[in-house]
Protein backbone atom coordinates (compact mmCIF):
# COMPACT_ATOMS: atom_id res chain seq x y z
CA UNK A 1 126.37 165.78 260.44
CA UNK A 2 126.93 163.77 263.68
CA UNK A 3 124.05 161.16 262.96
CA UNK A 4 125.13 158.38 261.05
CA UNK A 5 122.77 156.10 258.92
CA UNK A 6 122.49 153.27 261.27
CA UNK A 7 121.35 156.37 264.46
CA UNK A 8 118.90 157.49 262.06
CA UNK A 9 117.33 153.93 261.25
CA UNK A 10 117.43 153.39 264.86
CA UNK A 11 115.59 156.29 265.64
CA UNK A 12 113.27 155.79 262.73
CA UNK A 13 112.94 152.13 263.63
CA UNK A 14 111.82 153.48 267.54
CA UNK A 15 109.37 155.83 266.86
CA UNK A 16 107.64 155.09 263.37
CA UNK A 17 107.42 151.32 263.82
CA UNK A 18 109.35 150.21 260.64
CA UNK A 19 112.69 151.31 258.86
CA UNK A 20 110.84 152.15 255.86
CA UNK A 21 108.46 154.79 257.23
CA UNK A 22 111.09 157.84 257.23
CA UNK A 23 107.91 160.15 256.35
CA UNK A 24 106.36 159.89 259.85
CA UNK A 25 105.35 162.61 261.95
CA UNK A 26 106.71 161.21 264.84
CA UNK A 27 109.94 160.06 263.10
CA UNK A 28 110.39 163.43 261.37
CA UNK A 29 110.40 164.95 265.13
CA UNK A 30 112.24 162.29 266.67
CA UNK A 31 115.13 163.21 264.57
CA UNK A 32 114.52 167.11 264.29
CA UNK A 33 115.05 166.55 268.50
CA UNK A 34 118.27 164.47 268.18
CA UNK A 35 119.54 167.20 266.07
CA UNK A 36 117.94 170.05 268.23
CA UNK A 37 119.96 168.18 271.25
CA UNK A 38 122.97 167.64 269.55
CA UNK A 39 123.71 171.66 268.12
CA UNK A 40 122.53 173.01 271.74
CA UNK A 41 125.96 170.90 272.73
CA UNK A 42 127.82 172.90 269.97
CA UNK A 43 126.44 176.03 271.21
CA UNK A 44 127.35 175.83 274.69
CA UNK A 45 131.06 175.25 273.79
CA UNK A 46 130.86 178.02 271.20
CA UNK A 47 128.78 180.77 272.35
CA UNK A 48 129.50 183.16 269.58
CA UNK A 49 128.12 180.61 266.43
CA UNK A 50 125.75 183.07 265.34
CA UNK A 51 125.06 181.05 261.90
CA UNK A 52 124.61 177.70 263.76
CA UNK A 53 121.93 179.43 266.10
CA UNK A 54 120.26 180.48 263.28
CA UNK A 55 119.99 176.87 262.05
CA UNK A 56 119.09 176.01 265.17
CA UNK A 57 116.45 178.18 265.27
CA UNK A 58 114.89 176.70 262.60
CA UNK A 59 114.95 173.42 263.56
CA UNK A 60 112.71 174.25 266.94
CA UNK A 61 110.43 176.29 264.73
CA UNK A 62 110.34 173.48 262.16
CA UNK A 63 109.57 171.20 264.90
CA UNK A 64 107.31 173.51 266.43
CA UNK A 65 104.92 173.39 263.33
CA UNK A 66 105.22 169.12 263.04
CA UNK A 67 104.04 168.78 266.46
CA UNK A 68 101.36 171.65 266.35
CA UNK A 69 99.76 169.47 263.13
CA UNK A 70 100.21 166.04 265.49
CA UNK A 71 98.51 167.63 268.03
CA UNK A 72 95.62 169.06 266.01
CA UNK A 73 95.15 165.38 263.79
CA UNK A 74 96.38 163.00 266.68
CA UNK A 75 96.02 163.73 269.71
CA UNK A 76 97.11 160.27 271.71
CA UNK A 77 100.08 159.90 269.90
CA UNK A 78 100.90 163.55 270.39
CA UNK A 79 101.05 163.39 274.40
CA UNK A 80 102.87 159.52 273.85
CA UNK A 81 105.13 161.10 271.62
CA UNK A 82 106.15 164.20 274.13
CA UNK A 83 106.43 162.25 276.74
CA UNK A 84 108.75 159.46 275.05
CA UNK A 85 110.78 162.31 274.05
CA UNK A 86 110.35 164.31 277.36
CA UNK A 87 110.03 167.75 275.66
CA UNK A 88 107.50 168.95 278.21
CA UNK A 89 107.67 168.96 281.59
């Protein structure tokens, strides 16, 4: 697992507003995305990881569904939260 406890407080920290909200919506995402962005590395190098792009599969679908319930419950931070991230262009 490349994220240590201090990256994940700091990500927690950045886009929940406090260390002790790890439940979040937008923290939950924010860290589903760090993970998304760190296996696509892995997969680059090693094209032929077929159990690793499963995983990775199901993080983007898993992420997928957290940001289809932000959008339909909160829509502001939805588009503040994409954009932070830049997931759409």
């Amino acid at each position: 697992m490349p994220l240590t406890k201090e990256k994940k407080a700091d990500i927690i920290k950045t886009y929940s507003g406090s260390e002790k909200n790890t439940g979040s919506i937008e923290g939950q995402i924010a860290l589903l995305t760090e993970r998304i962005s760190h296996l696509s590395g892995h997969l680059q190098q090693n094209k032929k990881d077929f159990s690793t792009h499963r995983g990775l599969m199901q993080l983007v679908g898993k992420r997928k569904r957290l940001l289809t319930y932000m959008q339909k419950h909160n829509l502001t931070g939805y588009r503040q939260l994409i954009e932070k991230l830049g997931l759409r262009k």
